[in-house]
Protein backbone atom coordinates (compact mmCIF):
# COMPACT_ATOMS: atom_id res chain seq x y z
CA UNK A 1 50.59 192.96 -51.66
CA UNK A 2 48.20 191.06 -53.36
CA UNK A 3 47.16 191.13 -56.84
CA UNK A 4 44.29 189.90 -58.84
CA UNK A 5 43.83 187.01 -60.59
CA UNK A 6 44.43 188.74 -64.26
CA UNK A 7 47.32 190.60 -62.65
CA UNK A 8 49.41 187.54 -61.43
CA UNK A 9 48.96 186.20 -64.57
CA UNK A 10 50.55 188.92 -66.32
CA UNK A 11 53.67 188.86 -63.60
CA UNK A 12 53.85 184.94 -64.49
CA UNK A 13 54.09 186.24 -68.30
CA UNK A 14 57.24 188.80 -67.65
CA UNK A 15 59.07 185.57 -65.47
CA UNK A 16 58.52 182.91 -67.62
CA UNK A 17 57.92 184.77 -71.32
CA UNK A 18 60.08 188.02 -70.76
CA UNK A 19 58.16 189.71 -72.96
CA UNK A 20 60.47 192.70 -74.27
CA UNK A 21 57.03 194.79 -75.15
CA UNK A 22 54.28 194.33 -72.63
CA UNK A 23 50.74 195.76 -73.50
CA UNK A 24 48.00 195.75 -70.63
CA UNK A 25 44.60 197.13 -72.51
CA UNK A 26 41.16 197.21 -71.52
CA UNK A 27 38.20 198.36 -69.44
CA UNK A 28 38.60 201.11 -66.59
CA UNK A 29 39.40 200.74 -63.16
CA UNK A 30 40.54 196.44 -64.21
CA UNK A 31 43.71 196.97 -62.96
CA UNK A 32 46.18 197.38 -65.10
CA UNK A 33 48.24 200.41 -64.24
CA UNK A 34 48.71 199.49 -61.00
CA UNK A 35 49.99 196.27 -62.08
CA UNK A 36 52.24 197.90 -64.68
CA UNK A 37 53.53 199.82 -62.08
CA UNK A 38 54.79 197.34 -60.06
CA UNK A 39 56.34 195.74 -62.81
CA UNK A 40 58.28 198.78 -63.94
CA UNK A 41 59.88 199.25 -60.20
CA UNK A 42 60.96 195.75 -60.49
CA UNK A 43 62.32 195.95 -63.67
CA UNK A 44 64.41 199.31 -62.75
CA UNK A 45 65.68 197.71 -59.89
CA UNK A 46 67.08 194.72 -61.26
CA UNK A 47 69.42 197.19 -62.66
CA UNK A 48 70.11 199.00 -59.12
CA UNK A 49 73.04 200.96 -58.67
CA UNK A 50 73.64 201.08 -62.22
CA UNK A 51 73.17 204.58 -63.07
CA UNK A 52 70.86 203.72 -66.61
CA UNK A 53 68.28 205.77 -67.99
CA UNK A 54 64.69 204.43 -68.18
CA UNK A 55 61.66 206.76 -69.31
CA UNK A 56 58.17 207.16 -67.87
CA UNK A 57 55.86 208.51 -70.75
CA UNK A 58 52.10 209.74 -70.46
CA UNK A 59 49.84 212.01 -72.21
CA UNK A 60 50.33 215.04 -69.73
CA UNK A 61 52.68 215.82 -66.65
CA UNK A 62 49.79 215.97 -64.82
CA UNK A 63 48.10 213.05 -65.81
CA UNK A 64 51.34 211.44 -65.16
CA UNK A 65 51.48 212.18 -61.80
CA UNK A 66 47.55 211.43 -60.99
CA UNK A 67 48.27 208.14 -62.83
CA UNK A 68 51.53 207.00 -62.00
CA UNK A 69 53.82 209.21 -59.60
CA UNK A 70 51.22 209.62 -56.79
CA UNK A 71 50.84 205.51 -56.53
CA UNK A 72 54.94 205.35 -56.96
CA UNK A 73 55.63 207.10 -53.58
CA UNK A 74 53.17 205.53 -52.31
CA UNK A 75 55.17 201.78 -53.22
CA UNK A 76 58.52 203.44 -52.69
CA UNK A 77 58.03 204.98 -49.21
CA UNK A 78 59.33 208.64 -50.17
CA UNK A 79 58.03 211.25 -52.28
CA UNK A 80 59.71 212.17 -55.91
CA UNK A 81 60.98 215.59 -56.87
CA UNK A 82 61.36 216.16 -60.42
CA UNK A 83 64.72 218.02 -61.68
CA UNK A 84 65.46 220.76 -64.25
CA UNK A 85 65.51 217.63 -66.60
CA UNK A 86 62.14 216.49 -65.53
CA UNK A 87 63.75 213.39 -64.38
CA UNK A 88 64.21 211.70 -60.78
CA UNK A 89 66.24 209.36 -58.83
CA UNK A 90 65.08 205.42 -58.31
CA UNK A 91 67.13 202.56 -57.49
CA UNK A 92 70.46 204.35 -58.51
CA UNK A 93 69.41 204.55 -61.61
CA UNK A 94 67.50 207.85 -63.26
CA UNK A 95 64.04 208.04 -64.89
CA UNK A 96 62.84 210.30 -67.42
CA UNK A 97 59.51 211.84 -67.41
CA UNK A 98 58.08 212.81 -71.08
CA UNK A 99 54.39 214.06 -71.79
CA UNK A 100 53.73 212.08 -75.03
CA UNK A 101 50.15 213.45 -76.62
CA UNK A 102 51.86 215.77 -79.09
CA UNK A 103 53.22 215.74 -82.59
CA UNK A 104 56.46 216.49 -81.76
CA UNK A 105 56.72 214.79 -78.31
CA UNK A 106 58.84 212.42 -79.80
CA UNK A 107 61.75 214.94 -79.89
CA UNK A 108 62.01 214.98 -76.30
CA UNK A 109 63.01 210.83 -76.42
CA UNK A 110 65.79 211.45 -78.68
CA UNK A 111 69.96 211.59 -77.71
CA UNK A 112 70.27 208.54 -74.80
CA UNK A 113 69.88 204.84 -74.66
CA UNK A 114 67.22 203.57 -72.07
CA UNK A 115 67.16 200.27 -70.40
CA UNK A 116 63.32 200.27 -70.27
CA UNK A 117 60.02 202.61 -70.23
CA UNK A 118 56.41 202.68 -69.07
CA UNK A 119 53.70 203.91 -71.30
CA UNK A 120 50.55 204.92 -69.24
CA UNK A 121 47.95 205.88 -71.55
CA UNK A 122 48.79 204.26 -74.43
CA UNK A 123 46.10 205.69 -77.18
CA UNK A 124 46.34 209.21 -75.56
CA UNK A 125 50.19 209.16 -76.80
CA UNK A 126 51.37 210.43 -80.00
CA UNK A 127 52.46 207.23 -82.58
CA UNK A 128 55.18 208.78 -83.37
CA UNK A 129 56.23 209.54 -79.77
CA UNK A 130 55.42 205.68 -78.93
CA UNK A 131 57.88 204.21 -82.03
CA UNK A 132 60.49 206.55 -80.61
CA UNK A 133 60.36 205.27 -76.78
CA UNK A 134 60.76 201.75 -77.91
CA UNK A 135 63.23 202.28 -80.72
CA UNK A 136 65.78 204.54 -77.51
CA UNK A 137 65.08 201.08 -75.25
CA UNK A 138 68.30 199.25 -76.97
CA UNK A 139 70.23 198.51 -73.69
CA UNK A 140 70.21 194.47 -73.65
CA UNK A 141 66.88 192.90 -71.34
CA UNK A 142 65.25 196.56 -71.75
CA UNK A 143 61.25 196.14 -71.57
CA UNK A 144 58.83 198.74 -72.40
CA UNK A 145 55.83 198.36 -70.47
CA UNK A 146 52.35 200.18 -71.94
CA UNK A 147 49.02 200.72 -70.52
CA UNK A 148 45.83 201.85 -72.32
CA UNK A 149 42.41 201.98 -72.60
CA UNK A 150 40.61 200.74 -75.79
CA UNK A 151 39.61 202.66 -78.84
CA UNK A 152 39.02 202.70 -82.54
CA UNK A 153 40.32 199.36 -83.46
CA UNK A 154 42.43 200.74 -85.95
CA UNK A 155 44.35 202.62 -83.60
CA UNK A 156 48.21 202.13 -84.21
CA UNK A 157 48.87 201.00 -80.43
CA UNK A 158 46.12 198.13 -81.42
CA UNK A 159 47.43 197.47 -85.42
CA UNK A 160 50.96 197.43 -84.73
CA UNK A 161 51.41 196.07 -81.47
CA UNK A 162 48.27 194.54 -79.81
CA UNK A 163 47.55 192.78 -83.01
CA UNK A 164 51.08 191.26 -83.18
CA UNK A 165 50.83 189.45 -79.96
CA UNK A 166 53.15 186.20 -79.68
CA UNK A 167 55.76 187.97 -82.31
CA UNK A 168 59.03 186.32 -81.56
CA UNK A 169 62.63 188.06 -81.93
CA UNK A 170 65.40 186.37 -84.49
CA UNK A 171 66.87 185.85 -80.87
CA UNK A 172 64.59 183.74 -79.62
CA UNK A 173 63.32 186.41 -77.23
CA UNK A 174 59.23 186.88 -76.83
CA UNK A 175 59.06 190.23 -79.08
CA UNK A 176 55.13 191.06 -77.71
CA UNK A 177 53.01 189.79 -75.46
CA UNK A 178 49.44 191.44 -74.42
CA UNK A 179 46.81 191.28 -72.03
CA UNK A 180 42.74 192.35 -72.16
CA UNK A 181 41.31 193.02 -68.96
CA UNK A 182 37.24 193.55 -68.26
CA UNK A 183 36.26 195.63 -65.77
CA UNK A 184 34.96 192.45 -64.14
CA UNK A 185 38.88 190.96 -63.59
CA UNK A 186 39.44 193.39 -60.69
CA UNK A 187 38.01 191.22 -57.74
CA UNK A 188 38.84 193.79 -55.64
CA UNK A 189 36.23 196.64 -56.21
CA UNK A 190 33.48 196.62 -54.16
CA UNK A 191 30.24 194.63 -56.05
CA UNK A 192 27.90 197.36 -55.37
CA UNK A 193 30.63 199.81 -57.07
CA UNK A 194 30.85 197.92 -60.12
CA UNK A 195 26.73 197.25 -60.27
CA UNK A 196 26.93 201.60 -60.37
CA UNK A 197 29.34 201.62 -62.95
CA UNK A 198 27.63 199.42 -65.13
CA UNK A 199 24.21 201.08 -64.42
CA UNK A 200 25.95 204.51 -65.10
CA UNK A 201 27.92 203.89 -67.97
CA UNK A 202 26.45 204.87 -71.44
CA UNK A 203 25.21 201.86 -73.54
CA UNK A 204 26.80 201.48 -77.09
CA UNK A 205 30.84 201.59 -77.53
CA UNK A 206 30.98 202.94 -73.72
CA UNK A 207 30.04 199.80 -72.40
CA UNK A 208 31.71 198.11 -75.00
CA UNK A 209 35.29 199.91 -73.70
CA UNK A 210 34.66 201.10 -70.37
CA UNK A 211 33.30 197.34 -68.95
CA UNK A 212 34.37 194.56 -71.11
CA UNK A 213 37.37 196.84 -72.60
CA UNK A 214 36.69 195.79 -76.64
CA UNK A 215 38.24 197.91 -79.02
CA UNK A 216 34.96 198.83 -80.12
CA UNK A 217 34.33 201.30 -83.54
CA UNK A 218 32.07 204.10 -82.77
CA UNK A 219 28.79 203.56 -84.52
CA UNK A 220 25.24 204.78 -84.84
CA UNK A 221 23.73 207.79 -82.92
CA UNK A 222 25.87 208.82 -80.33
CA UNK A 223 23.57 209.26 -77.15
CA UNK A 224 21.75 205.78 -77.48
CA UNK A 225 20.09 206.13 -74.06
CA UNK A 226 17.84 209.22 -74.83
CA UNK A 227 14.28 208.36 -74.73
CA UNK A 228 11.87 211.20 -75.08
CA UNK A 229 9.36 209.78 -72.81
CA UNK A 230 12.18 209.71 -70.15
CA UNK A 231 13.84 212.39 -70.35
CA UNK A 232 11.35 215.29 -71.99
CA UNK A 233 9.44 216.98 -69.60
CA UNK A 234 7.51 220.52 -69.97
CA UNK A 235 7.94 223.96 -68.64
CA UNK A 236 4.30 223.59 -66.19
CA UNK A 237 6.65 220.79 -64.44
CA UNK A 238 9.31 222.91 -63.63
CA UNK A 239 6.96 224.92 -61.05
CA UNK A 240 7.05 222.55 -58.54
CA UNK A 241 10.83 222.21 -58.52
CA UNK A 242 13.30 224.01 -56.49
CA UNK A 243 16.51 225.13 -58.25
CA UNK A 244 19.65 225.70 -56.96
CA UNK A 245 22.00 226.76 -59.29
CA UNK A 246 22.40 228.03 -62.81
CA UNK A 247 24.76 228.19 -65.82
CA UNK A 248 25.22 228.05 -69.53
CA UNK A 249 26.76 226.87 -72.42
CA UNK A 250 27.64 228.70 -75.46
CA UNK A 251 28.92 227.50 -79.07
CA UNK A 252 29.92 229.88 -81.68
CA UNK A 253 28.64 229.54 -84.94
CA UNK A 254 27.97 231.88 -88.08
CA UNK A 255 27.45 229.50 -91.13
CA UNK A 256 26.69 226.96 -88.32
CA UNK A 257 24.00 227.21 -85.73
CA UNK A 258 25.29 229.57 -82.86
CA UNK A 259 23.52 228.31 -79.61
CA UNK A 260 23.87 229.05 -75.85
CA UNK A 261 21.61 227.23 -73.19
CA UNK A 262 20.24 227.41 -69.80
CA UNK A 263 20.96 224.58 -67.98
CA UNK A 264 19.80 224.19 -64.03
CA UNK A 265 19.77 222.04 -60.97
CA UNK A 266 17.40 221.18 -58.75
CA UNK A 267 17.53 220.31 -54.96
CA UNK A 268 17.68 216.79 -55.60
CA UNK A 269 20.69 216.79 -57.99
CA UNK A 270 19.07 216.11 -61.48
CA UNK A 271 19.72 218.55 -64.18
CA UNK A 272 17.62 220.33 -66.50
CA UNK A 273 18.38 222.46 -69.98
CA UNK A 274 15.87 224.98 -69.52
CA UNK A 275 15.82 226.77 -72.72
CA UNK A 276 18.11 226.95 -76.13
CA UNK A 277 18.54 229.69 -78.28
CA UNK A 278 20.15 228.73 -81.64
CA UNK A 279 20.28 231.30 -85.14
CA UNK A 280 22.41 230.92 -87.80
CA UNK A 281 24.06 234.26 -89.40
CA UNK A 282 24.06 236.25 -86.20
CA UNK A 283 27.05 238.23 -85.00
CA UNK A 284 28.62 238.57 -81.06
CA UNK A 285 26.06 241.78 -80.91
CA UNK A 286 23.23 239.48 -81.01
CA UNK A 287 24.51 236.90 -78.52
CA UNK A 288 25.41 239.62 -76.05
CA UNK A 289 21.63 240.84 -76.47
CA UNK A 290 20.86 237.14 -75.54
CA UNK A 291 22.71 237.01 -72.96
CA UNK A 292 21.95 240.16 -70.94
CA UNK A 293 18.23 238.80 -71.54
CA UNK A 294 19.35 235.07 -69.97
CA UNK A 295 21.37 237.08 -66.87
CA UNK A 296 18.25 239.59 -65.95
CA UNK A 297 15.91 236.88 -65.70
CA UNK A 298 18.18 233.82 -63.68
CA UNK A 299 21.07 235.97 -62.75
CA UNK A 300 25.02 235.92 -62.59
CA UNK A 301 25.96 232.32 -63.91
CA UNK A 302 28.86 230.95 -65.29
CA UNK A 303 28.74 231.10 -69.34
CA UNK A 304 30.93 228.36 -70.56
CA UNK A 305 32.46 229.14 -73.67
CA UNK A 306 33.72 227.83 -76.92
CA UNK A 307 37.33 228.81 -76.92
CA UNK A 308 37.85 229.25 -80.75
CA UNK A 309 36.66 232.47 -80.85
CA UNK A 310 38.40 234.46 -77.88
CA UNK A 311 37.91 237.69 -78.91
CA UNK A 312 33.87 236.31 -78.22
CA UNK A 313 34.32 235.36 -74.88
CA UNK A 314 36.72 238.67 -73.83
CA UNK A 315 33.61 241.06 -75.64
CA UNK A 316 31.30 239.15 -72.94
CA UNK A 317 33.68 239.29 -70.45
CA UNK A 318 33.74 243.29 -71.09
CA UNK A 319 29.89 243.29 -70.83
CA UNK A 320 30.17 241.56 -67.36
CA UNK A 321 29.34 238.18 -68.02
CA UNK A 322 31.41 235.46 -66.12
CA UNK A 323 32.75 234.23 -69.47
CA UNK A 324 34.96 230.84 -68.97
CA UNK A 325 36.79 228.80 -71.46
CA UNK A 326 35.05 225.32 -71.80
CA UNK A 327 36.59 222.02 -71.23
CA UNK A 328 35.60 220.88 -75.13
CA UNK A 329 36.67 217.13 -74.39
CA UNK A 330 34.98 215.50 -76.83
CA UNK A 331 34.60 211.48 -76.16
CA UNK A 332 34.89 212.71 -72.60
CA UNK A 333 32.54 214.92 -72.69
CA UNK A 334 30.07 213.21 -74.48
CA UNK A 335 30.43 210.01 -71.66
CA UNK A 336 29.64 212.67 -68.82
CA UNK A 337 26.66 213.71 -71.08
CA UNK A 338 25.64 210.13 -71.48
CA UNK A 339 25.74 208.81 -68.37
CA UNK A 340 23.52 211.30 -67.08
CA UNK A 341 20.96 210.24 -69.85
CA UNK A 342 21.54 206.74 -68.75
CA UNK A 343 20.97 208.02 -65.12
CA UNK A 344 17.97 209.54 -65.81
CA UNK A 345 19.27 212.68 -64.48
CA UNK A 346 19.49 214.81 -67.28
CA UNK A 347 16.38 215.92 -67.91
CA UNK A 348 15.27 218.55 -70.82
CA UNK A 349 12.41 221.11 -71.61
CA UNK A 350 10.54 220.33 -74.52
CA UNK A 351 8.69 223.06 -75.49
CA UNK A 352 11.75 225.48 -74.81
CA UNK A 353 13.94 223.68 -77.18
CA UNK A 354 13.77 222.97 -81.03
CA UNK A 355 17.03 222.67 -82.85
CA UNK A 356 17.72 220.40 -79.55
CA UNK A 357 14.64 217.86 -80.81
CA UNK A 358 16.11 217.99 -84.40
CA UNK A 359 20.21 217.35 -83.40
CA UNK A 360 19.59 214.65 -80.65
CA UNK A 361 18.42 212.17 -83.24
CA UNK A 362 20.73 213.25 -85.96
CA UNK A 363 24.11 212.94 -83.49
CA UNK A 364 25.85 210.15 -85.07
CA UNK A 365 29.46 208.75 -85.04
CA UNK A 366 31.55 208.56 -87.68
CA UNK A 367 33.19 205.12 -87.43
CA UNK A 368 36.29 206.10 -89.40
CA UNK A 369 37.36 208.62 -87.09
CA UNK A 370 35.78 207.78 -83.63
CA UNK A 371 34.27 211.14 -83.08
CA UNK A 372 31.02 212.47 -84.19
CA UNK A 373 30.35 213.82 -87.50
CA UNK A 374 30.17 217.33 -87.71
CA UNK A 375 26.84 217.96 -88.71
CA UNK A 376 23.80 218.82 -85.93
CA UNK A 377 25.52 218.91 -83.30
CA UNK A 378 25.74 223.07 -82.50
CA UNK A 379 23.30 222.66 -79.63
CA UNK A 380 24.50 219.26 -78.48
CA UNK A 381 28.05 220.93 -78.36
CA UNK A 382 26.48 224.17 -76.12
CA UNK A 383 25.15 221.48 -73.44
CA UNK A 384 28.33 219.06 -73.73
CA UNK A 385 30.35 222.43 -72.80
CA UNK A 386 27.90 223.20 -70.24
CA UNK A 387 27.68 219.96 -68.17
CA UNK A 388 30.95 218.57 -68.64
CA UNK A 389 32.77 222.01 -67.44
CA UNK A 390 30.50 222.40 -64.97
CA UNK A 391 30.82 219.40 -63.22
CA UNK A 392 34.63 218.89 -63.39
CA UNK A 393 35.37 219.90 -60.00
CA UNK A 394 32.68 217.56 -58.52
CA UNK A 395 34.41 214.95 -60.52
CA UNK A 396 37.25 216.02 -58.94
CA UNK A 397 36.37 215.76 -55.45
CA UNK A 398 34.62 211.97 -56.16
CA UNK A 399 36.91 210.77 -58.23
């Protein structure tokens, strides 16, 4: 099979360096999993036959198997059926499949010796769960093998590993050894592809991550692409328009700014938030009101909910509204957001919207943590609900 340029080079690393940690980091779609795949059958087989215990760690069963499994049986020829144990049969040996995102995933890693481990998603993973992966790989030539995209650059995976690169063992073994790739180092993806990505990917630490894969602080306002002669437009414009579907998104709030908008979607696939309504110190009787009001006049529509208050979403369920728990991904959600500004397909109503005009320039990261501050951002939060829910099963089918 053949590999890319930045890929073989990493392969030369493990045959000539034999790295015992091997960190692949860096833009989207450059590479890298695939490549740390292929290294991690290689290293389980050199132990065939041996019956030895190696662990395959990610932030979520299922993101394991979209990531990792679903490529492996592809290599391998024959499809994998987890046990009790959430563990499987490869080269006579057994691997061990953990979801790492949680505080206490660690736990799970605990109680055996493992000859080596692969790490998809390194940032997603808990610390702690990370530390105890590579303290159970004792067994003598074990390699841990980890995958991630950037972040905050004073992520732990970046500080204590990345950072370290070159660290030698008392033993004269290479302790660390890591690799950036760009989004430009997979040769492989078609040119007009990558042009799209570029074009669609938000500017600011997006960019910064998703294409040349820096480990990039979050900084400044958060959607960088709005401009309001782009993507304002007023209610006379939307009578020439033909929409084809509906739906909203709703964020409680008391003290906070409770909101719920009307987004829609024209013929042509660009997307519009119709209207916003946003009142502090109003309780679920008032929403419901709101509500009835938005479903008379568009009709049945999907209202995509803040989860935190359920006993919200069940009263509108109860008054017949198709009430659904939101996907509240927050970076995530905020990219799908932003590259829709950057697209010039999100498009927004000016003179239905107000707290919209104030929050939109007010959005801001806060660089310590990497997410945005939690201030103005009650209607921002409504639409980021809204679109990113809404369109995860198109992303779905594309992706």
């Amino acid at each position: 099979m053949e590999l890319t340029p930045k890929q073989i080079e990493v392969v030369d690393s493990v045959r000539t360096e034999d790295p015992k940690i091997l960190i692949m980091s860096g833009a989207k779609r450059a590479g890298k999993t695939y490549v740390a795949l292929l290294l991690f059958l290689a290293h389980v087989a050199k132990y065939e036959g041996q019956g030895l215990s190696f662990i395959l760690g990610g932030a979520t069963y299922s993101a394991i198997w979209r990531n990792i499994l679903d490529d492996m049986e592809k290599v391998i020829g024959r499809d994998i059926k987890l046990d009790k144990k959430n563990s499987f049969q490869l080269f006579g040996n057994k691997v061990y499949v953990f979801d790492g995102s949680k505080s206490d995933s660690w736990k799970k890693a605990r109680g055996f010796t493992a000859a080596g481990a692969f790490l998809n998603e390194g940032t997603a993973l808990h610390n702690m769960f990370v530390k105890e992966v590579i303290s159970r790989c004792s067994y003598k030539g074990a390699r841990i093998i980890i995958d991630t995209n950037p972040e905050n650059p004073a992520h732990p995976v970046k500080e204590d590993y990345i950072d370290k690169d070159g660290q030698m063992l008392a033993s004269g073994r290479l302790n660390i050894r890591s690799f950036h790739f760009t989004l430009q180092d997979n040769i492989f993806l078609d040119p007009e592809y990558v042009e799209s990505i570029i074009a669609s990917t938000p500017s600011g630490m997006f960019t910064d991550r998703d294409i040349f894969g820096r480990w990039t602080a979050a900084e400044g306002a958060v959607y960088k692409d709005f401009n309001q002669e782009i993507h304002y437009v007023d209610s006379v414009d939307l009578e020439k328009l033909n929409f084809v579907s509906y739906w909203a998104g709703v964020d409680w709030g008391y003290e906070h700014y409770g909101s719920i908008v009307v987004m829609g979607q024209d013929n042509q696939g660009d997307i519009y938030l119709l209207e916003e309504h946003a009142k502090q110190h109003e309780e679920i009787d008032y929403w419901v009101e709101v509500a009835k009001d938005i479903k008379a006049r568009y009709g049945k529509m999907n209202f995509y909910c803040d989860s935190a208050r359920p006993e919200h979403v069940i009263r509108f369920r109860r008054e017949g509204f198709r009430a659904i728990n939101a996907d509240k991904a927050i970076v995530s959600g905020i990219e799908e957001v932003g590259r829709l500004l950057k697209l010039g397909n999100l498009k927004i109503v000016k003179d239905n919207v107000e707290r919209f005009q104030k929050e939109i320039n007010m959005y801001v990261w806060n660089p310590l943590t990497g997410l945005p501050v939690k201030q103005f951002d009650d209607v921002l939060d409504a639409l980021r609900y809204a679109i990113y829910t809404h369109l995860k099963p198109q992303r779905r089918k594309t992706g």
